[in-house]
N, C-alpha and C. Protein backbone atom coordinates (compact mmCIF):
# COMPACT_ATOMS: atom_id res chain seq x y z
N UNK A 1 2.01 -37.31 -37.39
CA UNK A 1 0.68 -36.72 -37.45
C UNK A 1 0.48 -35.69 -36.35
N UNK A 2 -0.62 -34.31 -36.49
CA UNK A 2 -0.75 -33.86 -35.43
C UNK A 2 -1.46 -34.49 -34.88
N UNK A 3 -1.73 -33.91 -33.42
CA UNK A 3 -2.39 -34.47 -32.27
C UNK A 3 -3.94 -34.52 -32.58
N UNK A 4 -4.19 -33.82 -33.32
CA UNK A 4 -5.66 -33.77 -33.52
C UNK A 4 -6.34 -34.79 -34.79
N UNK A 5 -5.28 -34.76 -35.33
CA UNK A 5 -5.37 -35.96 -36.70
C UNK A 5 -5.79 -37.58 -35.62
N UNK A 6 -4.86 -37.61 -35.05
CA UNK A 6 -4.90 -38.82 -33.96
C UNK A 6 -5.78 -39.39 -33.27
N UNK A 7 -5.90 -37.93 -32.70
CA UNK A 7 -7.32 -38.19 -31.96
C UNK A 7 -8.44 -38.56 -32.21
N UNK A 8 -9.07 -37.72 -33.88
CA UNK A 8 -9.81 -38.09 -34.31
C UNK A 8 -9.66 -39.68 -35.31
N UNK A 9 -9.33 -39.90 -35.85
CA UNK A 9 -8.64 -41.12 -36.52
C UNK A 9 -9.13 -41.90 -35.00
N UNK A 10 -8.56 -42.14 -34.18
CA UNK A 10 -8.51 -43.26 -33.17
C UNK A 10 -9.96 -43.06 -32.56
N UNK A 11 -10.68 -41.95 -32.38
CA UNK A 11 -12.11 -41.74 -31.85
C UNK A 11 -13.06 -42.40 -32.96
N UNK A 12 -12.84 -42.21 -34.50
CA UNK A 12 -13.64 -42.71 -35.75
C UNK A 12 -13.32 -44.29 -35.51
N UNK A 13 -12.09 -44.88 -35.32
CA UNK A 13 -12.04 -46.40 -34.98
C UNK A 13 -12.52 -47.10 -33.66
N UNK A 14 -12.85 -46.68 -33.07
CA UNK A 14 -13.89 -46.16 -31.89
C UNK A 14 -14.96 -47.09 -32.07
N UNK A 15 -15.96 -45.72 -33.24
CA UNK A 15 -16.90 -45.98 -33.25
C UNK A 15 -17.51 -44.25 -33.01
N UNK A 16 -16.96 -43.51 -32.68
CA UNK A 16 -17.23 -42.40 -32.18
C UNK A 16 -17.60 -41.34 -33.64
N UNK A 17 -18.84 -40.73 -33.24
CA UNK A 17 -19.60 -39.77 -34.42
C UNK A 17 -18.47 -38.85 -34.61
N UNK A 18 -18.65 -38.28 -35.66
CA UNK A 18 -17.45 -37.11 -36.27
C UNK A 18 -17.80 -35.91 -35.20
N UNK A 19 -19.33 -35.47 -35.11
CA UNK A 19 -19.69 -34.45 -34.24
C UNK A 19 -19.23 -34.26 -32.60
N UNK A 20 -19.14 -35.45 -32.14
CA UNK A 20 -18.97 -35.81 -30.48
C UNK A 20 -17.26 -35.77 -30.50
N UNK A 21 -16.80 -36.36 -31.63
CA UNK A 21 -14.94 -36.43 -32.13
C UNK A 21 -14.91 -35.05 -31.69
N UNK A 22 -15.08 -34.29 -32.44
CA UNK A 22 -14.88 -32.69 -32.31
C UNK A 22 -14.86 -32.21 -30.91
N UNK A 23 -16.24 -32.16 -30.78
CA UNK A 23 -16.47 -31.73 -28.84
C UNK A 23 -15.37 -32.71 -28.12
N UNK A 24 -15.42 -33.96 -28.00
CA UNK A 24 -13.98 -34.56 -27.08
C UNK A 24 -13.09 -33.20 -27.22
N UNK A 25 -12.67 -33.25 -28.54
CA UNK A 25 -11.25 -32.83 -28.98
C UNK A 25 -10.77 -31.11 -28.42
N UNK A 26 -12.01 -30.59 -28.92
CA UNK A 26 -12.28 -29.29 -28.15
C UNK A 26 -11.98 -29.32 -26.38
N UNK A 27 -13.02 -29.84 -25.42
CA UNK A 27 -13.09 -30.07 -24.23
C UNK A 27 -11.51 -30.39 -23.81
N UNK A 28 -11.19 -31.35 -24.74
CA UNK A 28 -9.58 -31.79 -23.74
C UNK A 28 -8.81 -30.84 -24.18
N UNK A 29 -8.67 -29.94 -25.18
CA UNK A 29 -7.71 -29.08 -25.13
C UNK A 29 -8.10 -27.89 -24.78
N UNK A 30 -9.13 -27.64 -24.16
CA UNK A 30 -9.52 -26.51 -23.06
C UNK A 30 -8.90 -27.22 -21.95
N UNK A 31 -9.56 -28.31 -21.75
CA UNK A 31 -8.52 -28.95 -20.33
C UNK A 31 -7.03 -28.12 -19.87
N UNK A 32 -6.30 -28.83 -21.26
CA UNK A 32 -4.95 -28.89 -21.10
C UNK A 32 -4.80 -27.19 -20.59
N UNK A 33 -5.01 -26.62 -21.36
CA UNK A 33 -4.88 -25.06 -21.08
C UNK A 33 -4.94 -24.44 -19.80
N UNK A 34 -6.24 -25.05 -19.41
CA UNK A 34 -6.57 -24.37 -18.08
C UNK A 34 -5.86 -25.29 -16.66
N UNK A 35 -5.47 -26.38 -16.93
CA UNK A 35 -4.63 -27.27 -16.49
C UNK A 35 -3.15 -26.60 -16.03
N UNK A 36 -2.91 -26.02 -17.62
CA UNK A 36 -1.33 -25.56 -17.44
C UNK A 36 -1.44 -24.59 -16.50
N UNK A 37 -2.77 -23.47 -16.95
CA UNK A 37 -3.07 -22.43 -15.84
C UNK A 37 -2.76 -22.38 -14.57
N UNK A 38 -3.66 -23.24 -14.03
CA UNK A 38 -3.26 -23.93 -12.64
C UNK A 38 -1.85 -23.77 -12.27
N UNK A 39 -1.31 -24.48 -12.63
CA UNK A 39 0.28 -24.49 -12.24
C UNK A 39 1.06 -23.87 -12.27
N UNK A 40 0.49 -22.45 -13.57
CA UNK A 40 1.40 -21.60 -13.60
C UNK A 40 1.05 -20.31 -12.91
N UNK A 41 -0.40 -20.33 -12.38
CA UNK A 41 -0.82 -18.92 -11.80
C UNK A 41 -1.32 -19.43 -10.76
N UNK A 42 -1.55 -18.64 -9.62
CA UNK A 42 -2.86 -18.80 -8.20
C UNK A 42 -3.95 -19.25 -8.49
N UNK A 43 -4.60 -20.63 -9.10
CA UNK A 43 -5.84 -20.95 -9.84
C UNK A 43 -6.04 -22.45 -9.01
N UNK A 44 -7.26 -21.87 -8.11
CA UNK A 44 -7.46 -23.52 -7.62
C UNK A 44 -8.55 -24.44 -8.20
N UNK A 45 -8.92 -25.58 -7.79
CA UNK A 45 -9.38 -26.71 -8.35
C UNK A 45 -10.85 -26.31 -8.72
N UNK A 46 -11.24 -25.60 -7.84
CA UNK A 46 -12.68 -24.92 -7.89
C UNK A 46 -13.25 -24.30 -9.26
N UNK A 47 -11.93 -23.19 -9.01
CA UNK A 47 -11.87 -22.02 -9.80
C UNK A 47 -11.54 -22.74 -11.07
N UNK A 48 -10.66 -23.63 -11.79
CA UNK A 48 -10.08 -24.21 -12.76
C UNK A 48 -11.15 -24.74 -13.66
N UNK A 49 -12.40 -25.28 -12.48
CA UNK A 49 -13.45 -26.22 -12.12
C UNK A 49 -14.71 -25.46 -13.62
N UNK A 50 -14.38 -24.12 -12.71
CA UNK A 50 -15.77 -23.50 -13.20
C UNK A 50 -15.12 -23.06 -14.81
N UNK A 51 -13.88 -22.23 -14.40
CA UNK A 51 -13.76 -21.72 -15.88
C UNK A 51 -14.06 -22.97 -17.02
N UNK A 52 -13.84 -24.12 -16.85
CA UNK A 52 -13.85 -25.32 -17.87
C UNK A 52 -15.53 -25.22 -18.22
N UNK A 53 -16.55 -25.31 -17.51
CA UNK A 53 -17.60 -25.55 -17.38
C UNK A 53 -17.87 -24.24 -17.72
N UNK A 54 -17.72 -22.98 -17.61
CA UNK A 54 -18.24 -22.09 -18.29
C UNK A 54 -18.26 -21.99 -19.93
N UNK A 55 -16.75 -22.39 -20.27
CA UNK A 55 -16.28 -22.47 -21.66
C UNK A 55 -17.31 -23.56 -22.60
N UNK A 56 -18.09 -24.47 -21.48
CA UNK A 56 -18.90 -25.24 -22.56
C UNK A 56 -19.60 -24.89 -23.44
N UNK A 57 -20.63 -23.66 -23.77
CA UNK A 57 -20.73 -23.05 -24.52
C UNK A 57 -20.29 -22.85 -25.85
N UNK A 58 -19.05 -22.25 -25.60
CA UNK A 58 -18.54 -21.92 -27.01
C UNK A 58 -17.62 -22.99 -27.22
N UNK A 59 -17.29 -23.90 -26.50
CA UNK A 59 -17.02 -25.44 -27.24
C UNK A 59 -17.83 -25.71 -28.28
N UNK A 60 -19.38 -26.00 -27.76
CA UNK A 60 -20.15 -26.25 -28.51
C UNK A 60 -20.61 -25.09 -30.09
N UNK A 61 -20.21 -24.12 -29.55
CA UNK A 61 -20.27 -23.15 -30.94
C UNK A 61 -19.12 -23.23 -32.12
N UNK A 62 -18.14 -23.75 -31.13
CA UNK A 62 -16.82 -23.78 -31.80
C UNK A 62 -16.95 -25.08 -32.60
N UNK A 63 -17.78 -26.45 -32.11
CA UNK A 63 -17.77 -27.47 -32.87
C UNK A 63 -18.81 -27.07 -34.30
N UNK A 64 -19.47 -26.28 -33.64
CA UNK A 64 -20.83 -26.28 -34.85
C UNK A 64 -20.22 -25.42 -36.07
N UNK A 65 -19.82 -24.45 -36.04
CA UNK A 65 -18.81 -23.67 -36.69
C UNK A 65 -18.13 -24.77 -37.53
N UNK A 66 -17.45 -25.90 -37.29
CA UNK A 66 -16.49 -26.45 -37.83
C UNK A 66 -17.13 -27.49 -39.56
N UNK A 67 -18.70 -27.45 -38.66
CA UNK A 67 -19.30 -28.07 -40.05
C UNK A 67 -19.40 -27.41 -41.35
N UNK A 68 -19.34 -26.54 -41.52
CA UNK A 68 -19.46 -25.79 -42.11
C UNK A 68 -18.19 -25.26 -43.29
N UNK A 69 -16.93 -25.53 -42.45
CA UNK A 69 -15.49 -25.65 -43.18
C UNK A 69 -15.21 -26.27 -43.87
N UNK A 70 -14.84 -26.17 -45.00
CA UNK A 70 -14.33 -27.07 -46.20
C UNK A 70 -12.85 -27.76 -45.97
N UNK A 71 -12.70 -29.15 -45.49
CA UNK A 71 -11.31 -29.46 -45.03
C UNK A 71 -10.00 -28.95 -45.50
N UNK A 72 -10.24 -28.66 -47.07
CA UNK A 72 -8.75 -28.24 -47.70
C UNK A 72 -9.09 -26.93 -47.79
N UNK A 73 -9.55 -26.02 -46.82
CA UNK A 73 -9.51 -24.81 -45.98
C UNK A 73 -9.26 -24.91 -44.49
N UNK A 74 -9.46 -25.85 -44.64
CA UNK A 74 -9.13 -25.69 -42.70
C UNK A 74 -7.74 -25.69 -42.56
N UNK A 75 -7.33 -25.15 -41.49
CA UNK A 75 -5.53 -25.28 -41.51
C UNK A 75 -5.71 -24.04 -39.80
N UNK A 76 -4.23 -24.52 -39.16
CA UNK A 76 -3.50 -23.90 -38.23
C UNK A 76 -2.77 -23.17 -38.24
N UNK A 77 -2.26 -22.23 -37.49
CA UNK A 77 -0.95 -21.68 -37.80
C UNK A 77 -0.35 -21.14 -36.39
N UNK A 78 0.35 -21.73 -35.72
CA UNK A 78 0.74 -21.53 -34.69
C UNK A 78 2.28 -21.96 -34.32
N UNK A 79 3.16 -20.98 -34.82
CA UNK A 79 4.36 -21.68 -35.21
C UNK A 79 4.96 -20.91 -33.53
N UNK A 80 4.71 -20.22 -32.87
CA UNK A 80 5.51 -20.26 -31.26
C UNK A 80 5.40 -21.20 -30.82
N UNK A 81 4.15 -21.40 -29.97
CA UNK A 81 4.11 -22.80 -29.45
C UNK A 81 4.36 -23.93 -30.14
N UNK A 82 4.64 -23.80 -31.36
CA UNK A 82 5.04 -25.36 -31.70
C UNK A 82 6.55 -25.21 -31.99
N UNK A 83 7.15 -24.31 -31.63
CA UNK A 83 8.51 -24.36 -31.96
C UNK A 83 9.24 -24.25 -30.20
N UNK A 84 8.24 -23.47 -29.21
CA UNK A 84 8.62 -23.82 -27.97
C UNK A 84 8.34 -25.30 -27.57
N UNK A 85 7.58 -26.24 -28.01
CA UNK A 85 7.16 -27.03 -28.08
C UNK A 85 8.34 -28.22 -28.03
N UNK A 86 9.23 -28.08 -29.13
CA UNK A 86 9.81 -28.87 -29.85
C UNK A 86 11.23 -28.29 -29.32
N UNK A 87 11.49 -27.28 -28.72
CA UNK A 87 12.82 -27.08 -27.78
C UNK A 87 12.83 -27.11 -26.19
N UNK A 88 11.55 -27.56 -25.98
CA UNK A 88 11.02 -27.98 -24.60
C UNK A 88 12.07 -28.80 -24.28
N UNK A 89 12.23 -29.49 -24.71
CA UNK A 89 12.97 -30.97 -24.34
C UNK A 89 14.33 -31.03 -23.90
N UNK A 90 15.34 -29.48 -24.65
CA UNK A 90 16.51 -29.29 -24.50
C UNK A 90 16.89 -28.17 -23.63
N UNK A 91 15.33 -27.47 -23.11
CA UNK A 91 15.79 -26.58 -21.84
C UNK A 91 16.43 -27.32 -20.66
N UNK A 92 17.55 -26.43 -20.21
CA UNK A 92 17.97 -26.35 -18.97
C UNK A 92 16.88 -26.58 -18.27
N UNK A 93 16.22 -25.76 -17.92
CA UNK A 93 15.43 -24.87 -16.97
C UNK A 93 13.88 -25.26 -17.58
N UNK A 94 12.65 -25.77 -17.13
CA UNK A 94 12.00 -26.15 -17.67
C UNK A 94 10.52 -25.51 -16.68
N UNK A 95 9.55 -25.32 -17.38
CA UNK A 95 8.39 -24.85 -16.61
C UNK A 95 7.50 -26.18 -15.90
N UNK A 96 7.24 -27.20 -17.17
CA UNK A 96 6.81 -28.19 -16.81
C UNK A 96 7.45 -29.35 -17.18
N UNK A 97 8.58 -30.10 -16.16
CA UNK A 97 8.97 -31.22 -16.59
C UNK A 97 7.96 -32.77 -17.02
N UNK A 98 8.42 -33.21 -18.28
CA UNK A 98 7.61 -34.10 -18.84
C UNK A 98 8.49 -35.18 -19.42
């Protein structure tokens, strides 16, 4: 499953509203992003701090937006990162060991 299938699935067994599912899901993968940021550029805790907290906004636009989508229209397409993704594991040389 993807990661987001998961998330939500395990947030609905929860107990957790479909609407708040979304915002989690949104928020932590702004996290991750600005997370990686950090580590990979001059970005301190402060600074990391605010950009997250600025982005709340269009989290929230980005969840509201989503009601509106018909599921067997919704879809991804992000085949770099998921193919750097998936040869992560067999670099030599690695950016972020995991």
């Amino acid at each position: 499953l993807h990661y987001a299938v998961a998330f939500g699935y395990t947030l609905g067994a929860i107990g957790v509203d479909a609407d708040s599912a979304v915002k989690a899901f949104l928020h932590q993968s702004v996290l991750n992003v600005v997370s990686a940021a950090q580590r990979l550029l001059p970005l301190g805790q402060i600074h990391a701090a605010q950009i997250a907290w600025d982005l709340k906004p269009r989290i929230e636009a980005a969840a509201r937006r989503t009601k509106d989508i018909d599921w067997r229209e919704a879809g991804s397409f992000s085949h770099l990162p998921e193919l750097a993704s998936m040869r992560h594991c067999a670099l030599p040389s690695r950016l972020f060991i995991s």
